[in-house]
C-alpha atoms as a PDB file:
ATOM      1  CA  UNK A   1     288.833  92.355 172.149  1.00  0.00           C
ATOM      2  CA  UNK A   2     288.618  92.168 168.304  1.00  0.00           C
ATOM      3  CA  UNK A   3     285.460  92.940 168.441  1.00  0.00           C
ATOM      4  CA  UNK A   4     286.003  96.011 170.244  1.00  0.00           C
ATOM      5  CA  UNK A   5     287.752  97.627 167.042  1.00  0.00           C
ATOM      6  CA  UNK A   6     285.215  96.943 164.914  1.00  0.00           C
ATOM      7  CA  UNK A   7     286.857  94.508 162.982  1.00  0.00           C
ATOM      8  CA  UNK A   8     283.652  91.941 163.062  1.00  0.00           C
ATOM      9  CA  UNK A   9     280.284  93.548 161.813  1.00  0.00           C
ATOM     10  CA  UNK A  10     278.210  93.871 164.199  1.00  0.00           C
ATOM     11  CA  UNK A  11     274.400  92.511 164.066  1.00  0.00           C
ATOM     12  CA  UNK A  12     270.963  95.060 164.195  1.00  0.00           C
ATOM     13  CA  UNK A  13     268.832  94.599 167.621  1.00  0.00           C
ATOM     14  CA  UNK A  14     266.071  92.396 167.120  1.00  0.00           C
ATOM     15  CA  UNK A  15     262.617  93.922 166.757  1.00  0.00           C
ATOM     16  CA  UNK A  16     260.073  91.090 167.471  1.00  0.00           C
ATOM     17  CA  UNK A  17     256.995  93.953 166.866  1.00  0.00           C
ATOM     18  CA  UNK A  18     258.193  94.864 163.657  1.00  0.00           C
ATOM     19  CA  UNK A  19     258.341  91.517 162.353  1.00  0.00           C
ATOM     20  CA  UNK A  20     254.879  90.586 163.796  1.00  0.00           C
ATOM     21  CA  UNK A  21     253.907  93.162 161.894  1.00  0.00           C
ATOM     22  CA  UNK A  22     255.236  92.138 158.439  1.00  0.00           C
ATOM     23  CA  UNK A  23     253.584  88.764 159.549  1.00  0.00           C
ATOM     24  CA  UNK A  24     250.597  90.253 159.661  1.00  0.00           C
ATOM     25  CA  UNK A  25     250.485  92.406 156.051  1.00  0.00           C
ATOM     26  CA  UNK A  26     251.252  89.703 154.530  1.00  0.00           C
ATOM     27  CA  UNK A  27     248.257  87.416 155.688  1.00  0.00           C
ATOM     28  CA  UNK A  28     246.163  90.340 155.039  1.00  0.00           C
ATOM     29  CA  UNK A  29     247.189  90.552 151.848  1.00  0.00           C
ATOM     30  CA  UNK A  30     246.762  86.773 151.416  1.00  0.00           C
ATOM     31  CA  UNK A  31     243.254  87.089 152.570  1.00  0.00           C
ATOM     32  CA  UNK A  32     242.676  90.027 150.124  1.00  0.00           C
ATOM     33  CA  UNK A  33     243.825  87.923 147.280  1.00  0.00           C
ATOM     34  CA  UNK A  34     241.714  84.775 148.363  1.00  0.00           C
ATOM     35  CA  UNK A  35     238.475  87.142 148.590  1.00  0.00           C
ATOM     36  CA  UNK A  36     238.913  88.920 144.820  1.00  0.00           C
ATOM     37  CA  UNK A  37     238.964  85.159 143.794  1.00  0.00           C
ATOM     38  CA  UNK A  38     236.116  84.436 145.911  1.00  0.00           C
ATOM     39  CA  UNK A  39     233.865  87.388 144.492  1.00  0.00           C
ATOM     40  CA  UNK A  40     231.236  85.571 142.148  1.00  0.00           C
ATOM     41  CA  UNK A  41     230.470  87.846 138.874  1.00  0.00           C
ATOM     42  CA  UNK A  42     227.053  88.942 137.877  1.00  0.00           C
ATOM     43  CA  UNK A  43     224.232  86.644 136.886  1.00  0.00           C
ATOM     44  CA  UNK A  44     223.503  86.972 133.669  1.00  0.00           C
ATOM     45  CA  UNK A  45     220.967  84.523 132.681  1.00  0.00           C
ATOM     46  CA  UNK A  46     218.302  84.954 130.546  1.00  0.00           C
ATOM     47  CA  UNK A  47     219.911  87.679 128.929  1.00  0.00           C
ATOM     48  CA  UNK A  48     221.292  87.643 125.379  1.00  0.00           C
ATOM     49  CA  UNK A  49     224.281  89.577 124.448  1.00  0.00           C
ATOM     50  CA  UNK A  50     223.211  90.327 120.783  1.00  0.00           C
ATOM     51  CA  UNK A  51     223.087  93.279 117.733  1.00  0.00           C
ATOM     52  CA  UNK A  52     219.261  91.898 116.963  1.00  0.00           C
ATOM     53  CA  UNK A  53     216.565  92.594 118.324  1.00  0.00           C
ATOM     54  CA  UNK A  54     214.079  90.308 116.576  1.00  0.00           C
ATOM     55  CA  UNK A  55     215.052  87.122 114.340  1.00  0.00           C
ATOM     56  CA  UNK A  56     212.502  85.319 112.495  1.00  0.00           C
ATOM     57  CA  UNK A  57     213.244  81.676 111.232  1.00  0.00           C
ATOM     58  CA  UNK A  58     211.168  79.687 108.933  1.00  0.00           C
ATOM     59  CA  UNK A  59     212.043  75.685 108.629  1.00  0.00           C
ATOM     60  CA  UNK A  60     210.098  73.436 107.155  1.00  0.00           C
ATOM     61  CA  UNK A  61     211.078  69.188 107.039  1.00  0.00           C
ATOM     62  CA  UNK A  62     214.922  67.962 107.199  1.00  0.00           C
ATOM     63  CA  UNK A  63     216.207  66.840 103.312  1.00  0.00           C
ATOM     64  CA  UNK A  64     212.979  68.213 101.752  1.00  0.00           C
ATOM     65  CA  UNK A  65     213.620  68.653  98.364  1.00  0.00           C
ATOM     66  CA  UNK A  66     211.263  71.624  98.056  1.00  0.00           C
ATOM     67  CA  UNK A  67     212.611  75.456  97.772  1.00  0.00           C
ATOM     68  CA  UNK A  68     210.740  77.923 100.152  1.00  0.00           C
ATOM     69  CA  UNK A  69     211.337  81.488 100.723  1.00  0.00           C
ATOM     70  CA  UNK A  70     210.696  84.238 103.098  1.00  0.00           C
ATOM     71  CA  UNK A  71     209.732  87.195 102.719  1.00  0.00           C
ATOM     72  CA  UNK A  72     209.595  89.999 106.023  1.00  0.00           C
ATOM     73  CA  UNK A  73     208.014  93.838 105.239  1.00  0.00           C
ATOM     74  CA  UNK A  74     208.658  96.449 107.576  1.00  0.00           C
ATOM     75  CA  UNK A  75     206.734  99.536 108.635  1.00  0.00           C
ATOM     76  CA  UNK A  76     208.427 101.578 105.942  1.00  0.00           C
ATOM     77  CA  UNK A  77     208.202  99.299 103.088  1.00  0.00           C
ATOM     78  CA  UNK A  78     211.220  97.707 103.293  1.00  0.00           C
ATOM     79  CA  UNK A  79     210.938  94.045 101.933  1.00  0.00           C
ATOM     80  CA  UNK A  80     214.054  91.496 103.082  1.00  0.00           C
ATOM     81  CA  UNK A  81     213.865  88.645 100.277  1.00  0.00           C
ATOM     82  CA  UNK A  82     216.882  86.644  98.625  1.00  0.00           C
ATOM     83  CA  UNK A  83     217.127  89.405  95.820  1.00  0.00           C
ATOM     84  CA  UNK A  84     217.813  91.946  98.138  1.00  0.00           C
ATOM     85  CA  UNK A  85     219.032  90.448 101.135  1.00  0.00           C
ATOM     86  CA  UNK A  86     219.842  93.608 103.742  1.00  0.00           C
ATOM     87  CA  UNK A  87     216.876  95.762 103.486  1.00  0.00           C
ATOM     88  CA  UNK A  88     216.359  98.806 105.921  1.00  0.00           C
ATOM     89  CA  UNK A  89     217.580  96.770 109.922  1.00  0.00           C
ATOM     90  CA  UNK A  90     216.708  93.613 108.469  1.00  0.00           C
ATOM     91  CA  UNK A  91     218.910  91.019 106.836  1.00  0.00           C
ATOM     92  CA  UNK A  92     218.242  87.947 105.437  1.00  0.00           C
ATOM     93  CA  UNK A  93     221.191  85.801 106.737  1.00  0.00           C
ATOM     94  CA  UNK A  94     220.455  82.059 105.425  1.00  0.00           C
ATOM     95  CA  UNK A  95     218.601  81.836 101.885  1.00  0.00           C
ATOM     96  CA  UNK A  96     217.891  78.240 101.698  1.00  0.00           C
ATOM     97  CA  UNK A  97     216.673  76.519  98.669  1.00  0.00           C
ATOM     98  CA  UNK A  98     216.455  73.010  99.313  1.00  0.00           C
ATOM     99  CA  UNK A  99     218.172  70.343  97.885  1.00  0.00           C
ATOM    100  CA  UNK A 100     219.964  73.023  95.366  1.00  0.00           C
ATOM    101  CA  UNK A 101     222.502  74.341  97.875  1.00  0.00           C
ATOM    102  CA  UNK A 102     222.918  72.776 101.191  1.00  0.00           C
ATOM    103  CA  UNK A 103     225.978  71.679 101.398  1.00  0.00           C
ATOM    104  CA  UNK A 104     228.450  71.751 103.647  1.00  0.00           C
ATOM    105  CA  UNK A 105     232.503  71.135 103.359  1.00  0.00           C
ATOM    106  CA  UNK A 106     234.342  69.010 105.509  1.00  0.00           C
ATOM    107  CA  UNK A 107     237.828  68.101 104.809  1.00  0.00           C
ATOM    108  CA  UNK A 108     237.625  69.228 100.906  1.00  0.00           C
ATOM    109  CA  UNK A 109     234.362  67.179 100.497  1.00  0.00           C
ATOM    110  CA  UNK A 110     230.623  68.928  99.506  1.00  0.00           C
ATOM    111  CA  UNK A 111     228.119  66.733 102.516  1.00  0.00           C
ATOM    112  CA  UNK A 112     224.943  67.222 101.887  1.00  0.00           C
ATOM    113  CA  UNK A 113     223.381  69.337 104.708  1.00  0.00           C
ATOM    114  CA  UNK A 114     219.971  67.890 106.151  1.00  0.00           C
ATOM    115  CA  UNK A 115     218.347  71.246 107.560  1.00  0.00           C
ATOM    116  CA  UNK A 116     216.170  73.484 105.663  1.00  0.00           C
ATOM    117  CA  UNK A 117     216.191  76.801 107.694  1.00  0.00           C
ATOM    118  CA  UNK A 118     215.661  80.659 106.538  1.00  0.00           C
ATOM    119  CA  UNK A 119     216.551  83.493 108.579  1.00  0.00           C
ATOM    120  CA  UNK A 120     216.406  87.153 109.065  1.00  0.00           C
ATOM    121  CA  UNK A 121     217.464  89.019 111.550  1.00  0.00           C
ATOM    122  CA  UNK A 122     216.089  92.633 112.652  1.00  0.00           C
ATOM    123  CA  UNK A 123     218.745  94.771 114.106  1.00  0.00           C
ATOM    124  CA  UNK A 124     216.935  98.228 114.832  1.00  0.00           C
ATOM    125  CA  UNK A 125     212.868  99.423 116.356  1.00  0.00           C
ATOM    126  CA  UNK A 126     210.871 100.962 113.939  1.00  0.00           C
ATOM    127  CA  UNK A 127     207.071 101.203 115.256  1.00  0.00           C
ATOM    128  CA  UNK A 128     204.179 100.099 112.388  1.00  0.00           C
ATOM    129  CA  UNK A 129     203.687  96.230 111.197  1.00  0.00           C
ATOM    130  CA  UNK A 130     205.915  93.655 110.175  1.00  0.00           C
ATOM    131  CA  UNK A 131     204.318  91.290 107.637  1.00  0.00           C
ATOM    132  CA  UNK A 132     206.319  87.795 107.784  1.00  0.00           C
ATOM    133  CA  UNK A 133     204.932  85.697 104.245  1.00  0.00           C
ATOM    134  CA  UNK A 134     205.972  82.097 102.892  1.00  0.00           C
ATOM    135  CA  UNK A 135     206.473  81.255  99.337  1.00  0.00           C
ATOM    136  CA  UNK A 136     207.167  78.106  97.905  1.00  0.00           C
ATOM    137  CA  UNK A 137     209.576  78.425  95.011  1.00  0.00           C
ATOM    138  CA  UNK A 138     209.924  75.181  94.239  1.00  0.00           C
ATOM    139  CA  UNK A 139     207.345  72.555  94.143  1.00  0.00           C
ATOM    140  CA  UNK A 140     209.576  69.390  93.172  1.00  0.00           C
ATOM    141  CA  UNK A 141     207.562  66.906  95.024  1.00  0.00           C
ATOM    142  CA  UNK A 142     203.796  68.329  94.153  1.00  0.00           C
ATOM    143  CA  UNK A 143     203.021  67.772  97.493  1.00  0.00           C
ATOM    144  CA  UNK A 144     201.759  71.003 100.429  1.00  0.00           C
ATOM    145  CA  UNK A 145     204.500  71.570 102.733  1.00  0.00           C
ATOM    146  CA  UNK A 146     203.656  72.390 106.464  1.00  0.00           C
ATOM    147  CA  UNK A 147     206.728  75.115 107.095  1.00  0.00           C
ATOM    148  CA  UNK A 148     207.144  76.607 111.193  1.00  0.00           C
ATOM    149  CA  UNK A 149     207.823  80.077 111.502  1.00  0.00           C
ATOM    150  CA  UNK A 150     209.366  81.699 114.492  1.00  0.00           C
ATOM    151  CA  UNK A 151     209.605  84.892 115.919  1.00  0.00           C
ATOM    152  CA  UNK A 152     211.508  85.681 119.175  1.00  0.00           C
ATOM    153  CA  UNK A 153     212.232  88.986 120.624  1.00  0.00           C
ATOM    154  CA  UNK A 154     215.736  89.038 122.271  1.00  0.00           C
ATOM    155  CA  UNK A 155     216.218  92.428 124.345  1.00  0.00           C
ATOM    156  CA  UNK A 156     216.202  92.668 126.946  1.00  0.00           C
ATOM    157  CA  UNK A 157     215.374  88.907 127.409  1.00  0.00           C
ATOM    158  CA  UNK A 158     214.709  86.181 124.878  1.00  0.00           C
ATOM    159  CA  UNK A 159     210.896  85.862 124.468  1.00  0.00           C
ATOM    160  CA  UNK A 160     208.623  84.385 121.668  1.00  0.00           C
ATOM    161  CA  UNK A 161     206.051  86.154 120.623  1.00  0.00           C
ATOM    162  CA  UNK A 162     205.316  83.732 117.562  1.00  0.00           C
ATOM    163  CA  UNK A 163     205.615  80.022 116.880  1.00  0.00           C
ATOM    164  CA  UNK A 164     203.048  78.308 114.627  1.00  0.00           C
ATOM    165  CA  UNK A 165     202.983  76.316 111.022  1.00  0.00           C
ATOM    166  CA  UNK A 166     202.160  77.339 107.683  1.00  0.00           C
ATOM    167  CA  UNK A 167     201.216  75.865 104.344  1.00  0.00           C
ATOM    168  CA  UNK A 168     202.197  75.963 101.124  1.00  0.00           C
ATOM    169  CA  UNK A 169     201.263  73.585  98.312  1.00  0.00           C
ATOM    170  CA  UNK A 170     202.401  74.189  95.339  1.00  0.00           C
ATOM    171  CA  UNK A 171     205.041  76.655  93.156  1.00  0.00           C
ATOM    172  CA  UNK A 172     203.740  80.016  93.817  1.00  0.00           C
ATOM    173  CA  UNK A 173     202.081  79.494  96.965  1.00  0.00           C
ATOM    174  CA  UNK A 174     202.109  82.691  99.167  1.00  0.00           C
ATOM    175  CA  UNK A 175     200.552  82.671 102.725  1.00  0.00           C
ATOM    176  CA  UNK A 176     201.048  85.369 105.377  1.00  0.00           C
ATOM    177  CA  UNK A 177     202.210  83.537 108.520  1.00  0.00           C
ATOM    178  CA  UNK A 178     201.995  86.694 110.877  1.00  0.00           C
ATOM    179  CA  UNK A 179     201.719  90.522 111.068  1.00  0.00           C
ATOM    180  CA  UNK A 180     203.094  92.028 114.181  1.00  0.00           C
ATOM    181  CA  UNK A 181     203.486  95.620 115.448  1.00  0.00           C
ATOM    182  CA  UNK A 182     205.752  97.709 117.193  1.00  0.00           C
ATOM    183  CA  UNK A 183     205.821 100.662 119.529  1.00  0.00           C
ATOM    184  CA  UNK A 184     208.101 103.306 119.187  1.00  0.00           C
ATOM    185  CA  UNK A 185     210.569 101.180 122.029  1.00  0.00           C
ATOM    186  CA  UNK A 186     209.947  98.187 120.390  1.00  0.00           C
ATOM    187  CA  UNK A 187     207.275  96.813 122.413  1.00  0.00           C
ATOM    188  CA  UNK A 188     204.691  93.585 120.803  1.00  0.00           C
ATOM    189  CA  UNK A 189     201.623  95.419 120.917  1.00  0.00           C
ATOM    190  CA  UNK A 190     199.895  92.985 118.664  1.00  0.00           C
ATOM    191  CA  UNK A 191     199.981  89.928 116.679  1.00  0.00           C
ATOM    192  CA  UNK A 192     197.593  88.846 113.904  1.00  0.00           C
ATOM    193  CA  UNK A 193     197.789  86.433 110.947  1.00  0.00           C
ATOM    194  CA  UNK A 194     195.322  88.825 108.017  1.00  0.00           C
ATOM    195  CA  UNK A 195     196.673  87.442 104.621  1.00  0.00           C
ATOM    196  CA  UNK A 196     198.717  90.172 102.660  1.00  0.00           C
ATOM    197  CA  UNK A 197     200.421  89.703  99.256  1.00  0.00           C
ATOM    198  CA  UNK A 198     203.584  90.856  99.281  1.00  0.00           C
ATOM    199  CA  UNK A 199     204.276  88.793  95.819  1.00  0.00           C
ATOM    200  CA  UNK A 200     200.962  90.842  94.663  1.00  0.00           C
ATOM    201  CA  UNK A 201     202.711  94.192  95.539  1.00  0.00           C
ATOM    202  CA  UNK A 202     205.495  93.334  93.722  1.00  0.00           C
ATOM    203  CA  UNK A 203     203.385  93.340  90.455  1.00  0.00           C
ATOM    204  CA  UNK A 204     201.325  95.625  91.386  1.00  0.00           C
ATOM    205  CA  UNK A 205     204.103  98.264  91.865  1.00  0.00           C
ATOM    206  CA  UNK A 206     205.643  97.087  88.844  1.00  0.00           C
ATOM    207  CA  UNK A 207     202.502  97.256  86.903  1.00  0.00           C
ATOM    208  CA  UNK A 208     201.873 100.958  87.782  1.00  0.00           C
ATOM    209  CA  UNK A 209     205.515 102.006  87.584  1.00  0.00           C
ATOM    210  CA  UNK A 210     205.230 103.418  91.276  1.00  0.00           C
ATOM    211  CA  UNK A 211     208.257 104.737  92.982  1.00  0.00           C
ATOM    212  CA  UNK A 212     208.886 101.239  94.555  1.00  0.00           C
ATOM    213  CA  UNK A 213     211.505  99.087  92.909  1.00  0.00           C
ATOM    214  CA  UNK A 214     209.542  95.981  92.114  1.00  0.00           C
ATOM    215  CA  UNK A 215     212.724  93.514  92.682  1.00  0.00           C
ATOM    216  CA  UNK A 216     214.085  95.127  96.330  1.00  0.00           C
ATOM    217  CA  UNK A 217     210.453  96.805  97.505  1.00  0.00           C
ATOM    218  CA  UNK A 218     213.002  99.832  98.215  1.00  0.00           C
ATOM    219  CA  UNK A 219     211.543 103.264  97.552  1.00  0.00           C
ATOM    220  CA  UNK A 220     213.330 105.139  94.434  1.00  0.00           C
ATOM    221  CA  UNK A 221     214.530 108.456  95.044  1.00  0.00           C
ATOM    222  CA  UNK A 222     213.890 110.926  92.460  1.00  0.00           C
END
């Protein structure tokens, strides 16, 4: 009788569809959530995610004593050297001189670093030759040093199109370890070793007061 005045609330009919239904979005959903956790992201091996397109390293024997250098021309002229370190898309990122300077410091201490490693990096195509030389600095020991240079070409995929040794033997030494050339999309098209002074063009441009800056191999503009 209370219950006929309204006194009690009274409870909503029970909808078993609508509640199989709720049941149902929400293992749906579940399922949706399981399968974007499921989806397995693009393979990307093989491929380098990288600014350069070419970098050339030259290393010659762990804790030699001996400076070398490295030396890379480009189609325009453009020498990369440790005097002039960023030189048209190429940079010369590790300058290496022996036993002068590798160091490394670990907890406020100078440890004496074992590699001997030069490297330049090419971030941009432009078609003509590259000439890559060697020149040993530094002949502390009076002995030839047997250096390996290394070219790899990293877009679209990593490939090496250059890996072979070169000597030097005493301060002075200059050897061309490879010439290679580009297309216009930055295509190998060919790879030769012909010796090329680049040392020799330094003087020479000096000598004849050409419009090359003998210390960067930059073109002056007049």
């Amino acid at each position: 009788m209370i219950d006929d005045f309204g006194l009690y609330p009274k409870d909503e009919g029970f909808d078993p569809f609508s509640v199989m239904l709720f049941k149902a979005l929400q293992v749906i959903a579940f399922l949706f959530f399981l399968a974007l956790l499921s989806i397995t992201p693009e393979n990307k091996e093989g491929k380098i995610d990288s600014k350069a397109e070419f970098i050339i390293t030259l290393d010659w024997p762990d804790n030699h004593p001996d400076d070398l250098d490295m030396y890379v021309q480009d189609p325009l002229g453009n020498v990369a050297w440790y005097r002039h370190r960023e030189a048209g898309f190429m940079t010369l990122d590790r300058d290496d001189r022996g036993g002068a300077n590798d160091f490394i410091v670990v907890n406020g201490k100078k440890i004496a670093s074992p590699i001997r490693e030069e490297i330049v990096t090419i971030r941009g195509v432009v078609a003509g030759e590259y000439t890559v030389n060697v020149s040993h600095f530094a002949a502390t020991t009076g002995q030839p040093v047997r250096a390996m240079v290394k070219v790899q070409k990293l877009n679209p995929t990593a490939q090496v199109i250059f890996d072979d040794s070169v000597a030097v033997d005493h301060t002075g030494d200059e050897k061309t370890a490879l010439r290679f050339k580009l297309d216009a999309e930055g295509k190998v098209i060919d790879v030769n070793r012909r010796q090329k002074s680049l040392m020799e063009t330094f003087r020479a441009a000096d000598r004849n007061g050409s419009d090359l800056d003998p210390k960067t191999m930059v073109r002056i503009i007049r």
